[in-house]
ModelCIF file with pLDDT and N, C-alpha, C, O atoms, coordinates in Angstrom:
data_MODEL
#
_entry.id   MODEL 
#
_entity.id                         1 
_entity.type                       polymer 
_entity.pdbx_number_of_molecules   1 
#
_entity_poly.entity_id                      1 
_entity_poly.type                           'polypeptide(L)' 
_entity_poly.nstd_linkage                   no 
_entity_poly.nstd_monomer                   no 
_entity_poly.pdbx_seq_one_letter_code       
;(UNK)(UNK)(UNK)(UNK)(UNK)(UNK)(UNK)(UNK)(UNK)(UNK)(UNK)(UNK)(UNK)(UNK)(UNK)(UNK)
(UNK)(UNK)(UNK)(UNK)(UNK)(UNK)(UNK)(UNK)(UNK)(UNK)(UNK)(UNK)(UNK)(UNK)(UNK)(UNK)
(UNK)(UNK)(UNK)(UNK)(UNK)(UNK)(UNK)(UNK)(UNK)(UNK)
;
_entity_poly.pdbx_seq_one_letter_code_can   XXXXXXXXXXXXXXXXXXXXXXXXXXXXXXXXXXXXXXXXXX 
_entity_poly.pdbx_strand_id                 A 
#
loop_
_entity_poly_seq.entity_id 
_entity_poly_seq.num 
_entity_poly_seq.mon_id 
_entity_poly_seq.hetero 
1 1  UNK n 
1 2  UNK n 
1 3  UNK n 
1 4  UNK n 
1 5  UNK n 
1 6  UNK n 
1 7  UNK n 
1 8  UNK n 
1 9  UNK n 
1 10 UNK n 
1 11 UNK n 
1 12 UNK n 
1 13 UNK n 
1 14 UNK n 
1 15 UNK n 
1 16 UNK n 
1 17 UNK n 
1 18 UNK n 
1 19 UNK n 
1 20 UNK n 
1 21 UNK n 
1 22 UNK n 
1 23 UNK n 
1 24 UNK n 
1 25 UNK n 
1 26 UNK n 
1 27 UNK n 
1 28 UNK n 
1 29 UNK n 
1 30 UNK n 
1 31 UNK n 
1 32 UNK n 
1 33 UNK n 
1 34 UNK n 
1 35 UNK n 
1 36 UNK n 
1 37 UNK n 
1 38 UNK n 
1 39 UNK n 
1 40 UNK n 
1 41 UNK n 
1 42 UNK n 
#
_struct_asym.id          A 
_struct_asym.entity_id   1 
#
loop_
_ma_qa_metric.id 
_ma_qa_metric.mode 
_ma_qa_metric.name 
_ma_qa_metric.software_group_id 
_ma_qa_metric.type 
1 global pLDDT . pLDDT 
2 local  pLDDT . pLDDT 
#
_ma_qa_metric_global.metric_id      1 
_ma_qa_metric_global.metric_value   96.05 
_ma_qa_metric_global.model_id       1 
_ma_qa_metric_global.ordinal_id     1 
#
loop_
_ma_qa_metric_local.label_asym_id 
_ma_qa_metric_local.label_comp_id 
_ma_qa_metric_local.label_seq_id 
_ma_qa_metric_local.metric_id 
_ma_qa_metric_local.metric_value 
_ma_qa_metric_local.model_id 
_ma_qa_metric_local.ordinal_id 
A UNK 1  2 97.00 1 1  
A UNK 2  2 96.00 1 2  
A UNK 3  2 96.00 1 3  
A UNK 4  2 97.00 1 4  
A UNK 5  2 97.00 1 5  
A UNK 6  2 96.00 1 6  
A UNK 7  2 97.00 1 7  
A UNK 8  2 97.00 1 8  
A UNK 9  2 97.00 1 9  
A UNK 10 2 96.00 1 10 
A UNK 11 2 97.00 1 11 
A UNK 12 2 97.00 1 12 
A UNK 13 2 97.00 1 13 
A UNK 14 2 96.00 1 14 
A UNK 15 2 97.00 1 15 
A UNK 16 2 97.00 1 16 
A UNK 17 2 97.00 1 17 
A UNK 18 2 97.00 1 18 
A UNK 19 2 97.00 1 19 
A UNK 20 2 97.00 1 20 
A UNK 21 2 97.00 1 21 
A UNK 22 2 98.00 1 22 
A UNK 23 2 97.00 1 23 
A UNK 24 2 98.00 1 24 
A UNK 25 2 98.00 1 25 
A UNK 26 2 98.00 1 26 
A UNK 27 2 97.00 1 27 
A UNK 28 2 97.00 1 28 
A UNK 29 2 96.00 1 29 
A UNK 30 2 95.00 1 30 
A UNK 31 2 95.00 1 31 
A UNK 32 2 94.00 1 32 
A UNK 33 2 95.00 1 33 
A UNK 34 2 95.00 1 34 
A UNK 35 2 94.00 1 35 
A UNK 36 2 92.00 1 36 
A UNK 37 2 91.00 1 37 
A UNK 38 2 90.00 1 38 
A UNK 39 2 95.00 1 39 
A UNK 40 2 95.00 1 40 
A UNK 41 2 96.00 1 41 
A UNK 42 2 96.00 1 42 
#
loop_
_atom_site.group_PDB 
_atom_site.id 
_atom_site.type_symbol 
_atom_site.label_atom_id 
_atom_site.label_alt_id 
_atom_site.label_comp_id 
_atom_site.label_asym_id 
_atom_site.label_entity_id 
_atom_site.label_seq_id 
_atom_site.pdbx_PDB_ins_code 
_atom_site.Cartn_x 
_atom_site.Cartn_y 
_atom_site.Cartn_z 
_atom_site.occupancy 
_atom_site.B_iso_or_equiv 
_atom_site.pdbx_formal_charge 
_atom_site.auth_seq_id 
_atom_site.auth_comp_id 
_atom_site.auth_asym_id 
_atom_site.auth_atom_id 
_atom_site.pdbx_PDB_model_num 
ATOM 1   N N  . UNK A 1 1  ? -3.240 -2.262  1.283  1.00 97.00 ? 1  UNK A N  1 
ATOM 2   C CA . UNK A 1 1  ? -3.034 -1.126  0.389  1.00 97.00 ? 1  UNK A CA 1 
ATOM 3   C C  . UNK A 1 1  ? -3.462 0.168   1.064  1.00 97.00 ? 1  UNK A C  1 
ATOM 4   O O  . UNK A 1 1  ? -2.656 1.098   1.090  1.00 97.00 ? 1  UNK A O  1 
ATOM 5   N N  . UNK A 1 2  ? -4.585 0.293   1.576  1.00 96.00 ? 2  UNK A N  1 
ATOM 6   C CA . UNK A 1 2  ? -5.418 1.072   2.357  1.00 96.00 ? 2  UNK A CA 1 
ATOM 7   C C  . UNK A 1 2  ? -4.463 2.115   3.484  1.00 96.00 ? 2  UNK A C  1 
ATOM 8   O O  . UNK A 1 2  ? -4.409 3.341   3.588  1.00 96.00 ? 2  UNK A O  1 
ATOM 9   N N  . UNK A 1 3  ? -3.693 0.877   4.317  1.00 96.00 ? 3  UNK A N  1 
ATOM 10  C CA . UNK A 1 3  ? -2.925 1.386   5.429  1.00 96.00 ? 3  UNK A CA 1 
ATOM 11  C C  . UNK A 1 3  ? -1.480 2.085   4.604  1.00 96.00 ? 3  UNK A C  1 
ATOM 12  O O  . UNK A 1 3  ? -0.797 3.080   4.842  1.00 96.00 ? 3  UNK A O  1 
ATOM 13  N N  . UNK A 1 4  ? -1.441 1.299   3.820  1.00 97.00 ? 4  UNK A N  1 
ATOM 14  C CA . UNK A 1 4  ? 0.071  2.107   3.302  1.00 97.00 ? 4  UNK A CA 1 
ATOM 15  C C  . UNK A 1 4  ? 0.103  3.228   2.918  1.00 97.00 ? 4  UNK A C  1 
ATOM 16  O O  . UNK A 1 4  ? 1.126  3.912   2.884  1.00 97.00 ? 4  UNK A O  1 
ATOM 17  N N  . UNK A 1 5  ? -1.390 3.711   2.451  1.00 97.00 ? 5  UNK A N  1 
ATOM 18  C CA . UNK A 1 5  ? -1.657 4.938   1.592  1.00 97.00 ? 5  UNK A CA 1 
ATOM 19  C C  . UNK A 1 5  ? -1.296 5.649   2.790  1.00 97.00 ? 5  UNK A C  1 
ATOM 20  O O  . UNK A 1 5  ? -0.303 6.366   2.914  1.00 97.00 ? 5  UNK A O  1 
ATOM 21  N N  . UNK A 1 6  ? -2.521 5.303   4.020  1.00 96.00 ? 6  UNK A N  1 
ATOM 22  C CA . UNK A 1 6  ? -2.380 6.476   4.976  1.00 96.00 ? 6  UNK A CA 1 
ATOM 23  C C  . UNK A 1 6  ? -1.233 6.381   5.544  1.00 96.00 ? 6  UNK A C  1 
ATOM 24  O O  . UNK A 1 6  ? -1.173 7.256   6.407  1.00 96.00 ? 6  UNK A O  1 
ATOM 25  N N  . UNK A 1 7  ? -0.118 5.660   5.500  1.00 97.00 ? 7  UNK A N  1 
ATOM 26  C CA . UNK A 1 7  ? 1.318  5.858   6.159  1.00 97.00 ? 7  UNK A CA 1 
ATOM 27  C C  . UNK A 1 7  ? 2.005  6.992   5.281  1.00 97.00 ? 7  UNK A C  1 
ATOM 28  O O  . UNK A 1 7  ? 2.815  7.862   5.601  1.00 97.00 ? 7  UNK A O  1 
ATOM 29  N N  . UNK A 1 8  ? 1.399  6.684   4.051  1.00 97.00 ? 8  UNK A N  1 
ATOM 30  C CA . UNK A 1 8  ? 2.629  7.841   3.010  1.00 97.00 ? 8  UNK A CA 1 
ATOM 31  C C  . UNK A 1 8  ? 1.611  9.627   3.559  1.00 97.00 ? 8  UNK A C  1 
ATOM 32  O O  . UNK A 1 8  ? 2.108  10.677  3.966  1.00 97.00 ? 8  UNK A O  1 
ATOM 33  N N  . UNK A 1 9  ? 0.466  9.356   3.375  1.00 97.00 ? 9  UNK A N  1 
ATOM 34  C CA . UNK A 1 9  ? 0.034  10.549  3.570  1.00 97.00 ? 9  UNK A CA 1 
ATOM 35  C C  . UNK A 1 9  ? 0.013  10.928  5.056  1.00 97.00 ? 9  UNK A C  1 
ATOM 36  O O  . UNK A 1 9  ? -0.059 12.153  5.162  1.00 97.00 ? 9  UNK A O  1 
ATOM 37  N N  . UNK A 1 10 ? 0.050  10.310  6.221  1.00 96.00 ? 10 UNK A N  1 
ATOM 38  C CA . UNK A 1 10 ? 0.668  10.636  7.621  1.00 96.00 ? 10 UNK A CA 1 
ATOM 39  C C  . UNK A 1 10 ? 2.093  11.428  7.739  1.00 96.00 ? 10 UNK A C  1 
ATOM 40  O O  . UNK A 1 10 ? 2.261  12.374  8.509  1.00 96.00 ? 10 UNK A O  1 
ATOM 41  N N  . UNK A 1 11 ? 3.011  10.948  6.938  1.00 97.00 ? 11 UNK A N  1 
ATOM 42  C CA . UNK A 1 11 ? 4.494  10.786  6.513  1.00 97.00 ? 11 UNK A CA 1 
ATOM 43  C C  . UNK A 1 11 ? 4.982  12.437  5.826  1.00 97.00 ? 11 UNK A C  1 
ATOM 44  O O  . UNK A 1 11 ? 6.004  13.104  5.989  1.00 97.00 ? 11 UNK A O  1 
ATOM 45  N N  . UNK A 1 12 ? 3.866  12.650  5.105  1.00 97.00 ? 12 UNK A N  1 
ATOM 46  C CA . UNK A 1 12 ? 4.096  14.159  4.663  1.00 97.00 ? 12 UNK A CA 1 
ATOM 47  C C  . UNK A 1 12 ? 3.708  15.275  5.508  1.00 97.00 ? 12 UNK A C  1 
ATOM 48  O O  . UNK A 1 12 ? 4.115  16.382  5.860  1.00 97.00 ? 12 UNK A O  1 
ATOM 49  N N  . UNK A 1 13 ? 2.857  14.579  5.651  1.00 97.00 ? 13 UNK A N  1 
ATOM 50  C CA . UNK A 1 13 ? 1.735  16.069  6.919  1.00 97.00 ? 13 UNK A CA 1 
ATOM 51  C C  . UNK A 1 13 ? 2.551  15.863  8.116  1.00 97.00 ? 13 UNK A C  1 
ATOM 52  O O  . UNK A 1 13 ? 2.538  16.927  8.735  1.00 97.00 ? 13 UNK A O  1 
ATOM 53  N N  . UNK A 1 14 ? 3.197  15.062  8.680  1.00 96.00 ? 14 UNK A N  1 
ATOM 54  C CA . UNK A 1 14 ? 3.831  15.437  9.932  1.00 96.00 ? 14 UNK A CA 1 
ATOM 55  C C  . UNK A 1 14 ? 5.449  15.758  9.866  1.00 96.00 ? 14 UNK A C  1 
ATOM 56  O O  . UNK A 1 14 ? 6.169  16.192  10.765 1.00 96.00 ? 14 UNK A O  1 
ATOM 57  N N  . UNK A 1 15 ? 5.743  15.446  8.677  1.00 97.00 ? 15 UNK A N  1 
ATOM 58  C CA . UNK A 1 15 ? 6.802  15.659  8.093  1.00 97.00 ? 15 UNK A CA 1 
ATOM 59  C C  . UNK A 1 15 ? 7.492  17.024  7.485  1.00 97.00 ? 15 UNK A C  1 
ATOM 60  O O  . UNK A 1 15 ? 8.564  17.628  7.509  1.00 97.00 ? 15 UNK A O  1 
ATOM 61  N N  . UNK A 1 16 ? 6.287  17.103  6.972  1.00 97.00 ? 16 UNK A N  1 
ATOM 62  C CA . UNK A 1 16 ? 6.553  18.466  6.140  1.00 97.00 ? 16 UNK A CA 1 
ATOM 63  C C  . UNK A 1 16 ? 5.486  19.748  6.330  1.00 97.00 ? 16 UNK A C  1 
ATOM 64  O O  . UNK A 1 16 ? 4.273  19.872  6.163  1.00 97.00 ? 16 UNK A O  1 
ATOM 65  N N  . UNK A 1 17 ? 6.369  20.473  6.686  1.00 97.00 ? 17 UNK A N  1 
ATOM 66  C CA . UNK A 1 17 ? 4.953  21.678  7.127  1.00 97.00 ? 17 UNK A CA 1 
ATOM 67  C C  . UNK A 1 17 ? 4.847  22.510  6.272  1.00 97.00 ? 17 UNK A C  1 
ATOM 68  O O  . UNK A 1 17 ? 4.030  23.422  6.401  1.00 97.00 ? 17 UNK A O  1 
ATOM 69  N N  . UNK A 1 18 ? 5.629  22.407  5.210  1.00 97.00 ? 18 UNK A N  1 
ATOM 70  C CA . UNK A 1 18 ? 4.884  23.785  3.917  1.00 97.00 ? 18 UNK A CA 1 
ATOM 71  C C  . UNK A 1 18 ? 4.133  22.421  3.376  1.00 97.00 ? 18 UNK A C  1 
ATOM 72  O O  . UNK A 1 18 ? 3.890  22.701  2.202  1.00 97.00 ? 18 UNK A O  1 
ATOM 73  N N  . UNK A 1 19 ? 3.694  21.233  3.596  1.00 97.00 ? 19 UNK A N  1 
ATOM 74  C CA . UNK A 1 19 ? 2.269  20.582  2.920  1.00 97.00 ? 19 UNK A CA 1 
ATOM 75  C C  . UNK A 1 19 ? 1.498  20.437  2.950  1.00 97.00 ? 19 UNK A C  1 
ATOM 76  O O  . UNK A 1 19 ? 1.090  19.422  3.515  1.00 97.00 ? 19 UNK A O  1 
ATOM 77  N N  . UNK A 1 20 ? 0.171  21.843  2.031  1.00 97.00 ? 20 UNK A N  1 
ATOM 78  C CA . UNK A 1 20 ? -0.998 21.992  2.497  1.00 97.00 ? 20 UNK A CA 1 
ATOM 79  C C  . UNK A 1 20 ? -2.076 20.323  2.707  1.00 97.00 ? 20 UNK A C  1 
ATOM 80  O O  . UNK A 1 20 ? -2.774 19.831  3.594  1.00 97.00 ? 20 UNK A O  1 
ATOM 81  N N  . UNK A 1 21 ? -1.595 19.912  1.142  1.00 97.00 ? 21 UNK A N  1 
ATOM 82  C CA . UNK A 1 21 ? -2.282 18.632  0.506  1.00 97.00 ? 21 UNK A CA 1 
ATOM 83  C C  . UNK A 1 21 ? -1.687 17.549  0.365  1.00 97.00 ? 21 UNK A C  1 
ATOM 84  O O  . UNK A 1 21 ? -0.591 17.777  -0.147 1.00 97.00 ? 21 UNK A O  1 
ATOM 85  N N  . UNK A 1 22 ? -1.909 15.988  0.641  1.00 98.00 ? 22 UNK A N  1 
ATOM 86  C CA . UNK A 1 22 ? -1.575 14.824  0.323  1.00 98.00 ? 22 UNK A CA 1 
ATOM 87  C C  . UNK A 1 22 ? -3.017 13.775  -0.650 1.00 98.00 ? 22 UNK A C  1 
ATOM 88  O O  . UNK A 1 22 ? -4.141 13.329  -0.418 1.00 98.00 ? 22 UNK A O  1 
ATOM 89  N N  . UNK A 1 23 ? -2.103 13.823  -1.675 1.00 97.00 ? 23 UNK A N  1 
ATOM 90  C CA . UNK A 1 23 ? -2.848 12.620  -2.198 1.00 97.00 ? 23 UNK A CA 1 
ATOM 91  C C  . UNK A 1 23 ? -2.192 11.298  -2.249 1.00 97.00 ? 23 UNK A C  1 
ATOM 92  O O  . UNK A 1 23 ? -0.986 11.506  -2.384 1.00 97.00 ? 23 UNK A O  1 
ATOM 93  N N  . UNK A 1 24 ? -2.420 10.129  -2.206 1.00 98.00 ? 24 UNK A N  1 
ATOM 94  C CA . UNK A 1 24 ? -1.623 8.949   -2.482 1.00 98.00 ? 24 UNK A CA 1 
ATOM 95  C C  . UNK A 1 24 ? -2.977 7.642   -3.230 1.00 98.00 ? 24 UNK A C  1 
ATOM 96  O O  . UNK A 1 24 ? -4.110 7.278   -2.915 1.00 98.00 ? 24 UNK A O  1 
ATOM 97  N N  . UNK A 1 25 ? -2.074 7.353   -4.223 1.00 98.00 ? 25 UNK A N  1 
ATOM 98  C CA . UNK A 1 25 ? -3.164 6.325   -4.920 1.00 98.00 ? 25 UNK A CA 1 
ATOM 99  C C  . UNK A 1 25 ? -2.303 5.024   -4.938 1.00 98.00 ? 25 UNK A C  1 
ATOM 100 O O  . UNK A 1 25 ? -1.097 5.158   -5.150 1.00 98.00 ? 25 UNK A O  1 
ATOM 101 N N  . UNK A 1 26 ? -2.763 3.904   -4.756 1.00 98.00 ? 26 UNK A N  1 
ATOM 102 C CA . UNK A 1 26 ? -1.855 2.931   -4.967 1.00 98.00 ? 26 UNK A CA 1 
ATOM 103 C C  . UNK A 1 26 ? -2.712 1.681   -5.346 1.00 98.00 ? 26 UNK A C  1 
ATOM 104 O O  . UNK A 1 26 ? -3.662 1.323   -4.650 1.00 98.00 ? 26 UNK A O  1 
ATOM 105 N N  . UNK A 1 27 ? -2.290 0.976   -6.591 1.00 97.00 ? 27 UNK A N  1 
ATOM 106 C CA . UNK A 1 27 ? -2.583 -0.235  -6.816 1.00 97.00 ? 27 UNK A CA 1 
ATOM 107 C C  . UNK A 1 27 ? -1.814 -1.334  -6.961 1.00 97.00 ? 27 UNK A C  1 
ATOM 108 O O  . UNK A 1 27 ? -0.620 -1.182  -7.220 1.00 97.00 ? 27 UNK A O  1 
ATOM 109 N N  . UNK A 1 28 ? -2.424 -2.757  -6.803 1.00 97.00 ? 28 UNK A N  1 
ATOM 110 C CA . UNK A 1 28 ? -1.432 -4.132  -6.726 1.00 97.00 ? 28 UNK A CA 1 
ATOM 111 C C  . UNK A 1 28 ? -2.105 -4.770  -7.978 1.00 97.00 ? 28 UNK A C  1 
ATOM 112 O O  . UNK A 1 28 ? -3.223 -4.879  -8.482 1.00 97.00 ? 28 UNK A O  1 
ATOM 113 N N  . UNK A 1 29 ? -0.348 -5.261  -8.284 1.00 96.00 ? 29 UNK A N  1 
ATOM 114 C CA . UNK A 1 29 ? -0.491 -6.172  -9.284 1.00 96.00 ? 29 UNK A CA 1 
ATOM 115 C C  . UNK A 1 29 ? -1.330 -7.878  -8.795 1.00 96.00 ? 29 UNK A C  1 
ATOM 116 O O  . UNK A 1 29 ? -0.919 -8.590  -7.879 1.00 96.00 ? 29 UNK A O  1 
ATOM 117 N N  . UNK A 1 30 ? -2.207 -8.109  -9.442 1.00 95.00 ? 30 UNK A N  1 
ATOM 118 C CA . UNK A 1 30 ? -3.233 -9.616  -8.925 1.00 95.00 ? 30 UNK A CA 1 
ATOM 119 C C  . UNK A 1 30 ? -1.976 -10.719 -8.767 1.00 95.00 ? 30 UNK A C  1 
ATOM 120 O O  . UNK A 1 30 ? -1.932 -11.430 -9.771 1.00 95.00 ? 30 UNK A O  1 
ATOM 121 N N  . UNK A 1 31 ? -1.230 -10.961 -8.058 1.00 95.00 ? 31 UNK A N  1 
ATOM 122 C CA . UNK A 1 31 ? -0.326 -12.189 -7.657 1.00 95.00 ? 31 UNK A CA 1 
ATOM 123 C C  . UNK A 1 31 ? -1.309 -12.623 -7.175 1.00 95.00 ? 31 UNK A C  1 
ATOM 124 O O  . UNK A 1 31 ? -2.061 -11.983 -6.439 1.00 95.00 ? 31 UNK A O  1 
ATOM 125 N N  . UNK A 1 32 ? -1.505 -14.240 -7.655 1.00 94.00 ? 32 UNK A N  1 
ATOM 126 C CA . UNK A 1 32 ? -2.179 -15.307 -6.120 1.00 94.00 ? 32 UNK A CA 1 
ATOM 127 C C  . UNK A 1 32 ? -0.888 -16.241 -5.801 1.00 94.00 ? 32 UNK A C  1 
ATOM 128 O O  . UNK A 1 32 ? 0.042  -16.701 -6.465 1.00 94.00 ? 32 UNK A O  1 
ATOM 129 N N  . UNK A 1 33 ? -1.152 -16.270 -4.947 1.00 95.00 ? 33 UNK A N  1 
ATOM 130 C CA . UNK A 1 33 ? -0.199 -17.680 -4.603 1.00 95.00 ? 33 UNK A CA 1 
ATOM 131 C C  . UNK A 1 33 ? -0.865 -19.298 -5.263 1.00 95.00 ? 33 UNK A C  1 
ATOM 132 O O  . UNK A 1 33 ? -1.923 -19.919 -5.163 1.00 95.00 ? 33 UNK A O  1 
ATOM 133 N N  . UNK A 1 34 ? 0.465  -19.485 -5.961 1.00 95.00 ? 34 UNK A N  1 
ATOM 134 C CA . UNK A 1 34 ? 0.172  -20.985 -6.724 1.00 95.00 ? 34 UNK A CA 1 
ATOM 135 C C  . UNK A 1 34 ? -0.220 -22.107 -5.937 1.00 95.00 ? 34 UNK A C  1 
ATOM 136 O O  . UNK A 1 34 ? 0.361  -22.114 -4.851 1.00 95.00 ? 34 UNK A O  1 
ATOM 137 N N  . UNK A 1 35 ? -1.063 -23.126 -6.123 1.00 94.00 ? 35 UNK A N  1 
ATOM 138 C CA . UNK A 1 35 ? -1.723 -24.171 -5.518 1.00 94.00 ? 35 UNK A CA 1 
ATOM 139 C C  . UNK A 1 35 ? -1.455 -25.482 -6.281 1.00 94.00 ? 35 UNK A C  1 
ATOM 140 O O  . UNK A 1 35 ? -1.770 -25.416 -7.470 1.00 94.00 ? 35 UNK A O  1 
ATOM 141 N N  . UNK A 1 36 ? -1.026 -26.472 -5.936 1.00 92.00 ? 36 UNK A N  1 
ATOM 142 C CA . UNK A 1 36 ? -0.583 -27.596 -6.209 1.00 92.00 ? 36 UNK A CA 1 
ATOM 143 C C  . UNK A 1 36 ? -1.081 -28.870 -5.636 1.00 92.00 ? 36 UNK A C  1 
ATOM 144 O O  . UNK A 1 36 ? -0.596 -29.472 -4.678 1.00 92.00 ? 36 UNK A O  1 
ATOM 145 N N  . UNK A 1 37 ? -2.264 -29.251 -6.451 1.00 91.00 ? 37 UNK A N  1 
ATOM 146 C CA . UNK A 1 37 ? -3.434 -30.490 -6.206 1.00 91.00 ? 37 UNK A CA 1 
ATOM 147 C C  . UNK A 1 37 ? -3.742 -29.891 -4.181 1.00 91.00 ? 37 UNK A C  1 
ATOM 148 O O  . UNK A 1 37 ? -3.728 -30.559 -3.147 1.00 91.00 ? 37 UNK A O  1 
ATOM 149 N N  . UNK A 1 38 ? -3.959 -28.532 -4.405 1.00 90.00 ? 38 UNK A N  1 
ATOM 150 C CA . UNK A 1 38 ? -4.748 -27.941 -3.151 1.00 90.00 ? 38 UNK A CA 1 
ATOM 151 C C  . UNK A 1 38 ? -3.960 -27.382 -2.138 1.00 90.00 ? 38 UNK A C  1 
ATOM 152 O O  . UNK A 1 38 ? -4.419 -26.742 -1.191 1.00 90.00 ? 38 UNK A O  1 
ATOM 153 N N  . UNK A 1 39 ? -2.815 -27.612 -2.326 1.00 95.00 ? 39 UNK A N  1 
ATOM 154 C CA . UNK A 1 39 ? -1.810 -27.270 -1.205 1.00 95.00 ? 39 UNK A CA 1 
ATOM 155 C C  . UNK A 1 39 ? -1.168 -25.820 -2.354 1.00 95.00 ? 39 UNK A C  1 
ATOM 156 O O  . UNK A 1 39 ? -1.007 -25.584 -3.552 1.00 95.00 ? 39 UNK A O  1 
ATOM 157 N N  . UNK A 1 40 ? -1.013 -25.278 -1.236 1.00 95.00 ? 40 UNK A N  1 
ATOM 158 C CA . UNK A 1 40 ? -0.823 -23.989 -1.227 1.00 95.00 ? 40 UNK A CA 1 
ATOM 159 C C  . UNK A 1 40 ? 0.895  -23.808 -1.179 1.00 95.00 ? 40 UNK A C  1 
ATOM 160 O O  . UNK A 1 40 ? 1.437  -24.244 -0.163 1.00 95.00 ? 40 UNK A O  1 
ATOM 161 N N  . UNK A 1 41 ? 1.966  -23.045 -2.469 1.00 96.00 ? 41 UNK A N  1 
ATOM 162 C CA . UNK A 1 41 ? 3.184  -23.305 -2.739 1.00 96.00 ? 41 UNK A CA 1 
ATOM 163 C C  . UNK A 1 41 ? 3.973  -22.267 -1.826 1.00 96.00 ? 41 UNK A C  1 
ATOM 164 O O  . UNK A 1 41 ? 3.147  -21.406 -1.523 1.00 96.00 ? 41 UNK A O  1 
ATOM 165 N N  . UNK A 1 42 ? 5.114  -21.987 -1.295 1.00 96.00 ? 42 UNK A N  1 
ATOM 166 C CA . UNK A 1 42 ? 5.633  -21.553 -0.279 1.00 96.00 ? 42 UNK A CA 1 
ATOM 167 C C  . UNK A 1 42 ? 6.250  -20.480 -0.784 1.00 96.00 ? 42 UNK A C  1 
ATOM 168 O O  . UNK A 1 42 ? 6.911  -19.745 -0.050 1.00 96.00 ? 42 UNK A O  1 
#
């Protein structure tokens, strides 16, 4: 999540030069991957 933020906010600032400011917030929805008597589903 971390790296993507700073790709979007890299992405403007070198991108765009009337942009004084970048903010970027991003959250994930909790997916786990399903487990089936321990084995892990594909």
């Amino acid at each position: 999540l971390e790296q993507f933020a700073i790709d979007i906010c890299k992405h403007f600032m070198t991108t765009f030069c009337q942009v004084a400011y970048v903010k970027t917030y991003v959250q994930e929805v909790p997916w786990q991957r399903l487990h089936e008597n321990g084995v892990p589903h594909v």
